[in-house]
C-alpha atoms as a PDB file:
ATOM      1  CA  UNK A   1      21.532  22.637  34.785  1.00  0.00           C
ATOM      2  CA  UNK A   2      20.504  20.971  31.745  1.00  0.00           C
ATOM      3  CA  UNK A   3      21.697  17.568  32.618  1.00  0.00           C
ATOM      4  CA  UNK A   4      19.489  17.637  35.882  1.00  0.00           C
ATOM      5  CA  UNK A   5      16.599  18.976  33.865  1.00  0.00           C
ATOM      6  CA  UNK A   6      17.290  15.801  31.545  1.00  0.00           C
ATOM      7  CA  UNK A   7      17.226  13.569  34.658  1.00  0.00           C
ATOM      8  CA  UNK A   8      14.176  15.056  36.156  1.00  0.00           C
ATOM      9  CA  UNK A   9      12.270  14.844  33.524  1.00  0.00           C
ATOM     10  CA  UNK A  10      13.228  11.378  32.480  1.00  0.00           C
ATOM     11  CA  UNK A  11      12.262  10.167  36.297  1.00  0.00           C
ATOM     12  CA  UNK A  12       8.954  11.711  35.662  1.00  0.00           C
ATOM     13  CA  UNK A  13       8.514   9.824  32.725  1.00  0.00           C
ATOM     14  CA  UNK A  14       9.618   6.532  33.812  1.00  0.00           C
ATOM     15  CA  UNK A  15      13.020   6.688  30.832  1.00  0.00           C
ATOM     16  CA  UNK A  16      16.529   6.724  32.587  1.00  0.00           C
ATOM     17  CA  UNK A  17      18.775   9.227  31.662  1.00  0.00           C
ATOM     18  CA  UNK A  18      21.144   6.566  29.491  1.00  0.00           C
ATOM     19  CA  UNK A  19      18.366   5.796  27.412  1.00  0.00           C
ATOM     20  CA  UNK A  20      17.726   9.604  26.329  1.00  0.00           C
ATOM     21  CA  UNK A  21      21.480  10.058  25.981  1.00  0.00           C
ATOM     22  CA  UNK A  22      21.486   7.097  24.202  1.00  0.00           C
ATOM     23  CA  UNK A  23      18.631   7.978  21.715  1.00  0.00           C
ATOM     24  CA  UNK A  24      20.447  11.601  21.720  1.00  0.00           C
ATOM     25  CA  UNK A  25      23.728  10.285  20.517  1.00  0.00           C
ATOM     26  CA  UNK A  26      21.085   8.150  17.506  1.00  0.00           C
ATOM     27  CA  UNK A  27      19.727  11.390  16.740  1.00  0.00           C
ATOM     28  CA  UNK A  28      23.374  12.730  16.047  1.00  0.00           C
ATOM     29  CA  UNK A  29      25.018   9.604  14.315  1.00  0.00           C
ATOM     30  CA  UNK A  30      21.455  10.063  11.852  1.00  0.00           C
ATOM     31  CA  UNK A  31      22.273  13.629  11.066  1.00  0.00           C
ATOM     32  CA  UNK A  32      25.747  12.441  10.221  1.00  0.00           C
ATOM     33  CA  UNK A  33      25.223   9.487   8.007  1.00  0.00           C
ATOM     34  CA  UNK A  34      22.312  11.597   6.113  1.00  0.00           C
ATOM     35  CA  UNK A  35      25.215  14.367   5.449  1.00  0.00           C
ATOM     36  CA  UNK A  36      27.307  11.007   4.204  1.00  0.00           C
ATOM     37  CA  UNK A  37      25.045  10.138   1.608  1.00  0.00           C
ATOM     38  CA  UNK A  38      24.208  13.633   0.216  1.00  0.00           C
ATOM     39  CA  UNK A  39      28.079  13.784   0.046  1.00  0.00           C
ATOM     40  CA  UNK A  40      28.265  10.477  -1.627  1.00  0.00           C
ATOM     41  CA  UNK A  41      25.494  11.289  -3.906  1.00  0.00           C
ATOM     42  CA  UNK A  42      26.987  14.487  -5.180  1.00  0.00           C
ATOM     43  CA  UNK A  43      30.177  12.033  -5.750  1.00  0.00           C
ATOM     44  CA  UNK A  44      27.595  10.045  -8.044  1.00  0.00           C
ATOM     45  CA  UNK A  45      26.266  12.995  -9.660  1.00  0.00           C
ATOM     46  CA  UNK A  46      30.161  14.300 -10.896  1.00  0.00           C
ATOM     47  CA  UNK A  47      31.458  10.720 -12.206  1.00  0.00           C
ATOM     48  CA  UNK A  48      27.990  10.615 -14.208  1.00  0.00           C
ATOM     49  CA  UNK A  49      28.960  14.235 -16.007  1.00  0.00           C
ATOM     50  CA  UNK A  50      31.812  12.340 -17.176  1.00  0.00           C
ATOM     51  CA  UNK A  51      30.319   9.152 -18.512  1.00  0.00           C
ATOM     52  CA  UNK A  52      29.569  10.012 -22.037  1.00  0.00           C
ATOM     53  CA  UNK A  53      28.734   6.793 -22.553  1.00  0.00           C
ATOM     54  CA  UNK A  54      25.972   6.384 -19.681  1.00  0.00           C
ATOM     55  CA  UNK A  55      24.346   9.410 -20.215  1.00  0.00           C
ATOM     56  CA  UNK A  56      24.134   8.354 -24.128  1.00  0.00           C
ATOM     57  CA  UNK A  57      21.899   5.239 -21.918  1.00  0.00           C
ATOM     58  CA  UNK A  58      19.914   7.734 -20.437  1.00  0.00           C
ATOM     59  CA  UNK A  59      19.584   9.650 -23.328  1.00  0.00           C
ATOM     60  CA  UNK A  60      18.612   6.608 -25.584  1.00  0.00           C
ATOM     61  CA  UNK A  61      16.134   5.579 -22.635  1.00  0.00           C
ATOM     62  CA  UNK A  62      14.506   8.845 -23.663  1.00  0.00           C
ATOM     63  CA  UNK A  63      15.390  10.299 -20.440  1.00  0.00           C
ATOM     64  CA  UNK A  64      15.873  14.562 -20.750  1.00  0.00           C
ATOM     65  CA  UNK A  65      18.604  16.241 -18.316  1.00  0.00           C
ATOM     66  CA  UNK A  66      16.482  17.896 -16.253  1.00  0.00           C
ATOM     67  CA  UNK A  67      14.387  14.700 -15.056  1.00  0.00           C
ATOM     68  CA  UNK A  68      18.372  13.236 -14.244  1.00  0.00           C
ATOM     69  CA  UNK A  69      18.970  16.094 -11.924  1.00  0.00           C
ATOM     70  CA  UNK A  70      15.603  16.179 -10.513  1.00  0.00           C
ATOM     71  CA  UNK A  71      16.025  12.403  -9.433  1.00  0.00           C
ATOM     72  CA  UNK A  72      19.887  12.643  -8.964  1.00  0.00           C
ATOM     73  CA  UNK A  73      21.055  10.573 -10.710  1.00  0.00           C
ATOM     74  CA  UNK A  74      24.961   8.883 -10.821  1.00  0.00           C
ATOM     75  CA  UNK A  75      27.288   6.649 -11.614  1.00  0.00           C
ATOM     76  CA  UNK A  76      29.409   4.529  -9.079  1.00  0.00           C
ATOM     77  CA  UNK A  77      33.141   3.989 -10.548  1.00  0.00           C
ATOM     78  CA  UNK A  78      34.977   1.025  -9.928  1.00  0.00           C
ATOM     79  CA  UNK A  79      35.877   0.228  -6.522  1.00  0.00           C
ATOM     80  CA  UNK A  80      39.167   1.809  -5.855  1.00  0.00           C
ATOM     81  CA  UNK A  81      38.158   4.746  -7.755  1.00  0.00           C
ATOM     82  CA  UNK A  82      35.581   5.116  -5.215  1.00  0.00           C
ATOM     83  CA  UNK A  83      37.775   5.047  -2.082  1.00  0.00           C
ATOM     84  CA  UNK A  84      40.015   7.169  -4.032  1.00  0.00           C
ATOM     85  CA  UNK A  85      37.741  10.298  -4.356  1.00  0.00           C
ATOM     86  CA  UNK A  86      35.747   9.483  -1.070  1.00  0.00           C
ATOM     87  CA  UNK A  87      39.146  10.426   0.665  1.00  0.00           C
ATOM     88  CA  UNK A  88      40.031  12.847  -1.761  1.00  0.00           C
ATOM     89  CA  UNK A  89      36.720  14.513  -0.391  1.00  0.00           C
ATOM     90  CA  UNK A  90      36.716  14.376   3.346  1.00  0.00           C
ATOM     91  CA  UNK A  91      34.231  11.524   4.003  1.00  0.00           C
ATOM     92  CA  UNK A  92      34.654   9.729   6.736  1.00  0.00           C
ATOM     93  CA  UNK A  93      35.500   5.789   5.777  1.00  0.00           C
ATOM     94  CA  UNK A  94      33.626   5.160   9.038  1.00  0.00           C
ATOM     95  CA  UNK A  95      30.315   6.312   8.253  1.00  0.00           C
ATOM     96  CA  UNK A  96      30.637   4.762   4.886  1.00  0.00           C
ATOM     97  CA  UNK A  97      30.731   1.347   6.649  1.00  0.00           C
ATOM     98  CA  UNK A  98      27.953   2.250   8.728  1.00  0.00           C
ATOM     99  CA  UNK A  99      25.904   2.390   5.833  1.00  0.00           C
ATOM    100  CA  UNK A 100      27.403  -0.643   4.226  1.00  0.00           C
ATOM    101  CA  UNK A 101      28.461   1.877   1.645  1.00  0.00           C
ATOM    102  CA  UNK A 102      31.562  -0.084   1.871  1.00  0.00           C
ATOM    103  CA  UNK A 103      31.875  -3.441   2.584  1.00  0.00           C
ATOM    104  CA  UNK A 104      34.836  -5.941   4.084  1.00  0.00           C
ATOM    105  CA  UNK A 105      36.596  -7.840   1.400  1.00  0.00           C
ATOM    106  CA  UNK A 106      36.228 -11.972   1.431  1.00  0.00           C
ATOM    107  CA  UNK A 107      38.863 -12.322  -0.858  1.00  0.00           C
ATOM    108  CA  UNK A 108      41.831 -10.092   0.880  1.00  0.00           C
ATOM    109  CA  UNK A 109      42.235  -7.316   3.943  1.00  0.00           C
ATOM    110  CA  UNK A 110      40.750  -4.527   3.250  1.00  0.00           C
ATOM    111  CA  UNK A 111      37.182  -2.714   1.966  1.00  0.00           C
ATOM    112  CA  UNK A 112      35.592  -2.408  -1.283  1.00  0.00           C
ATOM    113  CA  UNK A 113      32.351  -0.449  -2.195  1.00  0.00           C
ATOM    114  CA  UNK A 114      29.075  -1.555  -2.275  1.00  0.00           C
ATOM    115  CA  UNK A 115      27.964   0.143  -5.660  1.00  0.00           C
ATOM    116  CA  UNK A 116      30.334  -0.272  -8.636  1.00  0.00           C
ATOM    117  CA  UNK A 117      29.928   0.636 -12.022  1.00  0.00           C
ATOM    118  CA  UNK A 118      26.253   1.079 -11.779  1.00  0.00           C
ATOM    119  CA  UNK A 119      23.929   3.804 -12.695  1.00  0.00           C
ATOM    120  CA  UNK A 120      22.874   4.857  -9.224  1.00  0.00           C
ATOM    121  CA  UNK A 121      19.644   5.980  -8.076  1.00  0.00           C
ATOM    122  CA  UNK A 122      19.500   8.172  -4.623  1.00  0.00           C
ATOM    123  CA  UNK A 123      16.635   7.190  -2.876  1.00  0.00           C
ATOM    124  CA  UNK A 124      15.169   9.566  -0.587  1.00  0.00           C
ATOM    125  CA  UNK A 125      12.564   9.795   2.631  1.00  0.00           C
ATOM    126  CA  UNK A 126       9.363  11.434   2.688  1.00  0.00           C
ATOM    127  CA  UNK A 127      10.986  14.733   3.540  1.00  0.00           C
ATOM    128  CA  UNK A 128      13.646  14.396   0.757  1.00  0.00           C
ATOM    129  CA  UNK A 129      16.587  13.422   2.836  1.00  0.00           C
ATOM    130  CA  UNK A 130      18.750  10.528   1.278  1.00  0.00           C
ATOM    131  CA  UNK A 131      18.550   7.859   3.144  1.00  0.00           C
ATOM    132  CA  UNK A 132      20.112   4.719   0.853  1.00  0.00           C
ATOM    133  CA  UNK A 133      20.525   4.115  -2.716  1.00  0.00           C
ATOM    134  CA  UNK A 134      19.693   1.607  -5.566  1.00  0.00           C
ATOM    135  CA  UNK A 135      21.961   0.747  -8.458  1.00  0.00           C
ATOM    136  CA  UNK A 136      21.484  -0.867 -11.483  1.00  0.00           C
ATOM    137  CA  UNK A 137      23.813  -2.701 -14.140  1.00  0.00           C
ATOM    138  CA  UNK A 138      23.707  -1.924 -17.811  1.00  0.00           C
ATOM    139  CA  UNK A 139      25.644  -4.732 -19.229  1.00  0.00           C
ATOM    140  CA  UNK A 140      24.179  -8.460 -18.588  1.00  0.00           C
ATOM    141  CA  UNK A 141      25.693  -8.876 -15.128  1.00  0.00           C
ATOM    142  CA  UNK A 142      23.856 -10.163 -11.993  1.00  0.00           C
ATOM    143  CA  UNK A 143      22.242  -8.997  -9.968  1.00  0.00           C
ATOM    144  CA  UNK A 144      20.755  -6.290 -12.351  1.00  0.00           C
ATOM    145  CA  UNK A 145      19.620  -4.245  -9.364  1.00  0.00           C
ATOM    146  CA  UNK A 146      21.018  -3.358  -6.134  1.00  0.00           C
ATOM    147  CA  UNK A 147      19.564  -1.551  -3.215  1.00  0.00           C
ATOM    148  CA  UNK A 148      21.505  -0.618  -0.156  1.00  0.00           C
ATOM    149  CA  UNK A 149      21.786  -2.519   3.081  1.00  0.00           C
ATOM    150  CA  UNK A 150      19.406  -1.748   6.045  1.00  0.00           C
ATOM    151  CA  UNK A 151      21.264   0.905   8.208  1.00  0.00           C
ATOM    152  CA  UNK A 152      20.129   3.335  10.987  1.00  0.00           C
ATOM    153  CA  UNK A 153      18.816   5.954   8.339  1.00  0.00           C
ATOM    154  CA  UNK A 154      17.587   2.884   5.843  1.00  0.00           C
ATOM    155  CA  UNK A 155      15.268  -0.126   5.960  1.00  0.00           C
ATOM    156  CA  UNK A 156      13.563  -0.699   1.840  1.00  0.00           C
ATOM    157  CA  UNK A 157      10.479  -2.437   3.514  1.00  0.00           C
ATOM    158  CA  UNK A 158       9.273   1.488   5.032  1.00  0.00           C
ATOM    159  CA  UNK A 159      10.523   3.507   2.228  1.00  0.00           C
ATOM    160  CA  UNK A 160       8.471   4.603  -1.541  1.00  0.00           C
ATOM    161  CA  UNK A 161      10.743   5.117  -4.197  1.00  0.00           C
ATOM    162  CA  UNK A 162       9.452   9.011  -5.545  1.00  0.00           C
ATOM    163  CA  UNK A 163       7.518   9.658  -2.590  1.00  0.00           C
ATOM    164  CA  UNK A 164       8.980  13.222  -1.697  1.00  0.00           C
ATOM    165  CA  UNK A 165       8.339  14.261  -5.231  1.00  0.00           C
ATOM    166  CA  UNK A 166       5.050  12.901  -5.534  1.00  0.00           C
ATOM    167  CA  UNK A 167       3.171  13.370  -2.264  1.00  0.00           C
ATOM    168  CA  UNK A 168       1.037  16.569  -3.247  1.00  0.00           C
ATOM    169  CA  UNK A 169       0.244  15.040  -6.141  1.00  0.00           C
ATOM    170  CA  UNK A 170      -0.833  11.916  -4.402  1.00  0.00           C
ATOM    171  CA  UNK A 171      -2.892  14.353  -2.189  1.00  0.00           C
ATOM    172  CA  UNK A 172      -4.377  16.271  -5.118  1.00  0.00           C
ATOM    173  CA  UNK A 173      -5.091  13.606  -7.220  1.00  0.00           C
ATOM    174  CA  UNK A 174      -6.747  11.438  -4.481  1.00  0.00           C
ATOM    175  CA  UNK A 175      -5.022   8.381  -6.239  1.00  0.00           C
ATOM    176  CA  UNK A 176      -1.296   6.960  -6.220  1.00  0.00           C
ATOM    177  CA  UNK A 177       0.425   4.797  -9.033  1.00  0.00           C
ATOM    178  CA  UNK A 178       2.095   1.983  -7.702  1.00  0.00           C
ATOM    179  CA  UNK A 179       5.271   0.811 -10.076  1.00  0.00           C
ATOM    180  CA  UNK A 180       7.854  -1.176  -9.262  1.00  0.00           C
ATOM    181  CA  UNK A 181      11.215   0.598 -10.251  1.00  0.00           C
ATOM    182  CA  UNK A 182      13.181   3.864 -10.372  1.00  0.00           C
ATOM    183  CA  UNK A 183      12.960   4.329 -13.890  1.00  0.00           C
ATOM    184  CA  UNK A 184       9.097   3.716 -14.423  1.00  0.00           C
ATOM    185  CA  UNK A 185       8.636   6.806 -11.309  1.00  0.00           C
ATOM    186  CA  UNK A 186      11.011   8.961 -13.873  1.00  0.00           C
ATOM    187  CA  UNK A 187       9.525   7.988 -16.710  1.00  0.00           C
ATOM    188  CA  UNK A 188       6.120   8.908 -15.313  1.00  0.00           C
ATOM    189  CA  UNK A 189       7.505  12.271 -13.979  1.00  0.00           C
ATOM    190  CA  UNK A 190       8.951  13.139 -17.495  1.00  0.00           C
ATOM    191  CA  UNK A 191       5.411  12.644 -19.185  1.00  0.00           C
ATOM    192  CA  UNK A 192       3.905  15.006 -16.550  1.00  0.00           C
ATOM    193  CA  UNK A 193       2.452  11.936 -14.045  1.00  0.00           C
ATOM    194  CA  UNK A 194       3.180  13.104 -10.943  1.00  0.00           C
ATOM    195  CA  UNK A 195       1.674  10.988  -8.310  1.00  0.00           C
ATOM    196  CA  UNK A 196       3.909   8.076  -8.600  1.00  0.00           C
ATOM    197  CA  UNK A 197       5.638   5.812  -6.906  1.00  0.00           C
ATOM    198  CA  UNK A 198       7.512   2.567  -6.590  1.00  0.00           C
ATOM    199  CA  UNK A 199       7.796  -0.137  -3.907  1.00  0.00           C
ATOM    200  CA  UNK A 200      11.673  -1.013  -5.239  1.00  0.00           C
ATOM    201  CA  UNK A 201      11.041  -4.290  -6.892  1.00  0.00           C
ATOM    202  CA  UNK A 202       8.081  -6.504  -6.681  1.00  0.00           C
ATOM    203  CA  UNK A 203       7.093  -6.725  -3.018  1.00  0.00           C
ATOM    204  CA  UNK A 204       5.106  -4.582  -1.436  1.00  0.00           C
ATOM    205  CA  UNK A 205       5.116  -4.312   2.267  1.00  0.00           C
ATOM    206  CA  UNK A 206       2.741  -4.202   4.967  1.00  0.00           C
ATOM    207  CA  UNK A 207       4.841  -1.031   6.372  1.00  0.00           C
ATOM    208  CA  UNK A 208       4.779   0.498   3.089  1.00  0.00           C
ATOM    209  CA  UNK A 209       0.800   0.073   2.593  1.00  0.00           C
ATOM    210  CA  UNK A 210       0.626   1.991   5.937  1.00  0.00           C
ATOM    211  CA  UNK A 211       2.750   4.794   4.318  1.00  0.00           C
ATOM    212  CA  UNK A 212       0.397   5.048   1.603  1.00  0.00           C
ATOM    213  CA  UNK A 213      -2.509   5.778   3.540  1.00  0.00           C
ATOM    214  CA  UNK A 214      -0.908   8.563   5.375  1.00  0.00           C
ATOM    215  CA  UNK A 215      -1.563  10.301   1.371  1.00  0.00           C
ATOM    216  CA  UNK A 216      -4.479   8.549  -0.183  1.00  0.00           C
ATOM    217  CA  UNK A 217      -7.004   5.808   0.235  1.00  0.00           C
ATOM    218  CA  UNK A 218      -6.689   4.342  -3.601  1.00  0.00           C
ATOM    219  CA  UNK A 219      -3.825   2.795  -5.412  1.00  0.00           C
ATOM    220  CA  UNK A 220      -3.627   1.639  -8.756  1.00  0.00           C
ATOM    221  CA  UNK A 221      -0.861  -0.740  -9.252  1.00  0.00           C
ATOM    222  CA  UNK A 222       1.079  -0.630 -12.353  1.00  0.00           C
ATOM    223  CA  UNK A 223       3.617  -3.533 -11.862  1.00  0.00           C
ATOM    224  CA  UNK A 224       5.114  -5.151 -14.666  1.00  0.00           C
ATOM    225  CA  UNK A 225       2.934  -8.142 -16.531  1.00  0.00           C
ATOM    226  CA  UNK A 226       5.375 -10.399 -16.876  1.00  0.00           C
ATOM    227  CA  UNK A 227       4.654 -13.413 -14.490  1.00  0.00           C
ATOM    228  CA  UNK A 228       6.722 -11.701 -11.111  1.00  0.00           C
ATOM    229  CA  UNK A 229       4.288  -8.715 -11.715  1.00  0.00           C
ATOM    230  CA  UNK A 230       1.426 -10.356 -11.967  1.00  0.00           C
ATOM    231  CA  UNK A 231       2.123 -12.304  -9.043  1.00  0.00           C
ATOM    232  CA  UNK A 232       3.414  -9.353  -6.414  1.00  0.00           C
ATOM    233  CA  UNK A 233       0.164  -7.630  -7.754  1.00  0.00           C
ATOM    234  CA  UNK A 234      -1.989  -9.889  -6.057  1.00  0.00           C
ATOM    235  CA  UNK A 235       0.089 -10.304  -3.344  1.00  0.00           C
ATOM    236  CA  UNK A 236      -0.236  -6.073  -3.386  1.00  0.00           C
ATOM    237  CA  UNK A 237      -3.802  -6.159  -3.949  1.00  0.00           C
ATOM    238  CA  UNK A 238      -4.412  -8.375  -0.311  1.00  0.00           C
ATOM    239  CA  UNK A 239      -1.633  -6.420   1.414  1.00  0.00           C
ATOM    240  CA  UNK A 240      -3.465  -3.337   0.129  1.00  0.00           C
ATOM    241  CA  UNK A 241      -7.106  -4.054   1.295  1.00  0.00           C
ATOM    242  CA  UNK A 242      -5.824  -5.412   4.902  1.00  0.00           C
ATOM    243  CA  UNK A 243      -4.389  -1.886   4.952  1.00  0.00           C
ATOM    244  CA  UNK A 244      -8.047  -0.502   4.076  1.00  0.00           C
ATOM    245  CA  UNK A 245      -6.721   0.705   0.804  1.00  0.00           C
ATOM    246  CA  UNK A 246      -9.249   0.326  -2.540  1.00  0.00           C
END
């Protein structure tokens, strides 16, 4: 039977059977919370259609329609909104936790979502699967950006904002551009610069540095100049050449 194959094998190996189930059932809970977010992020994508005043933002950011849908991006409504048309929709309020996508209240009994009222930005893996999100305010309130917790499908310090669009770029081109946001990888994109993309703010990572090698042994970092940009670029620049990057 399959189980005793499972248990032979493992012995074989040296793994006990509870730890393959146990990766097994992580393989299954992944599948699941991906399925979540593509869910959530077609959510994102709907409230945006309605938002004439966001996507007069976008539109007075320069940003054309089809570089929106490309990227995916949304809006997230206000909080009970949110829970509203989550439920409305079938998604389960358990995986939502899981990936922090809601949140226990401090001030009363009950939940409230992570994003709200922010343009959202899906973020995905290598392979184009969604594994978190980033939002961003457009009035003055703090913080101005927001990423999603660390989950079991999530962790920002091994992810590249752009990557799945950019990597045969990357590949052809021999180079990447490193930026530091999700706007400056679309703004890129839109202008026909393709092998792009962004370490989600200004801290580049010793995991992510290994990422770019998989793709390309030269970087050129475009961070911001203003005095956080100059600063994570030389923080970049060391990270980059213990990687064996130029």
């Amino acid at each position: 039977s399959f189980p005793e194959a499972v248990k032979m094998i493992g012995e074989k190996v040296g793994i006990s059977v509870a730890v393959i189930n146990e990766e097994a059932g992580k393989g299954v809970l992944k599948e699941e919370l991906y399925r979540t977010n593509e869910r959530v992020a077609d959510l994102f994508q709907q409230e945006l259609k309605r938002m004439v005043s966001v996507k007069k933002y976008l539109k007075q950011r320069g940003f054309i329609p089809e570089v929106i849908d490309k990227f995916r991006v949304g809006w997230a409504p206000i909080s009970g909104d949110f829970l509203k048309m989550a439920r409305a929709k079938g998604i389960s309020l358990e995986n939502l936790k899981k990936l922090s996508l809601l949140t226990p209240s401090q001030k009363r009994d009950g939940w409230y979502a992570w994003f709200r009222q922010r343009l959202i930005f899906p973020i995905f893996t290598p392979e184009g699967r969604i594994c978190g999100f980033g939002g961003r305010v457009l009035d003055n309130g703090l913080p101005k950006y927001l990423n999603s917790s660390s989950s079991l499908i999530f962790d920002k310090s091994r992810i590249l904002y752009g990557l799945n669009f950019s990597k045969e770029a990357i590949r052809q081109e021999e180079e990447v551009i490193l930026v530091e946001g999700y706007t400056d990888v679309m703004t890129l994109h839109q202008r026909g610069i393709k092998n792009v993309v962004a370490s989600l703010g200004t801290s580049l990572t010793s995991s992510q540095a290994r990422l770019i090698k998989r793709y390309t042994g030269h970087v050129f970092i475009a961070y911001d100049q203003d005095k956080a940009g100059i600063s994570a670029t030389l923080r970049g620049i060391d990270l980059l050449l213990e990687a064996n990057l130029e």
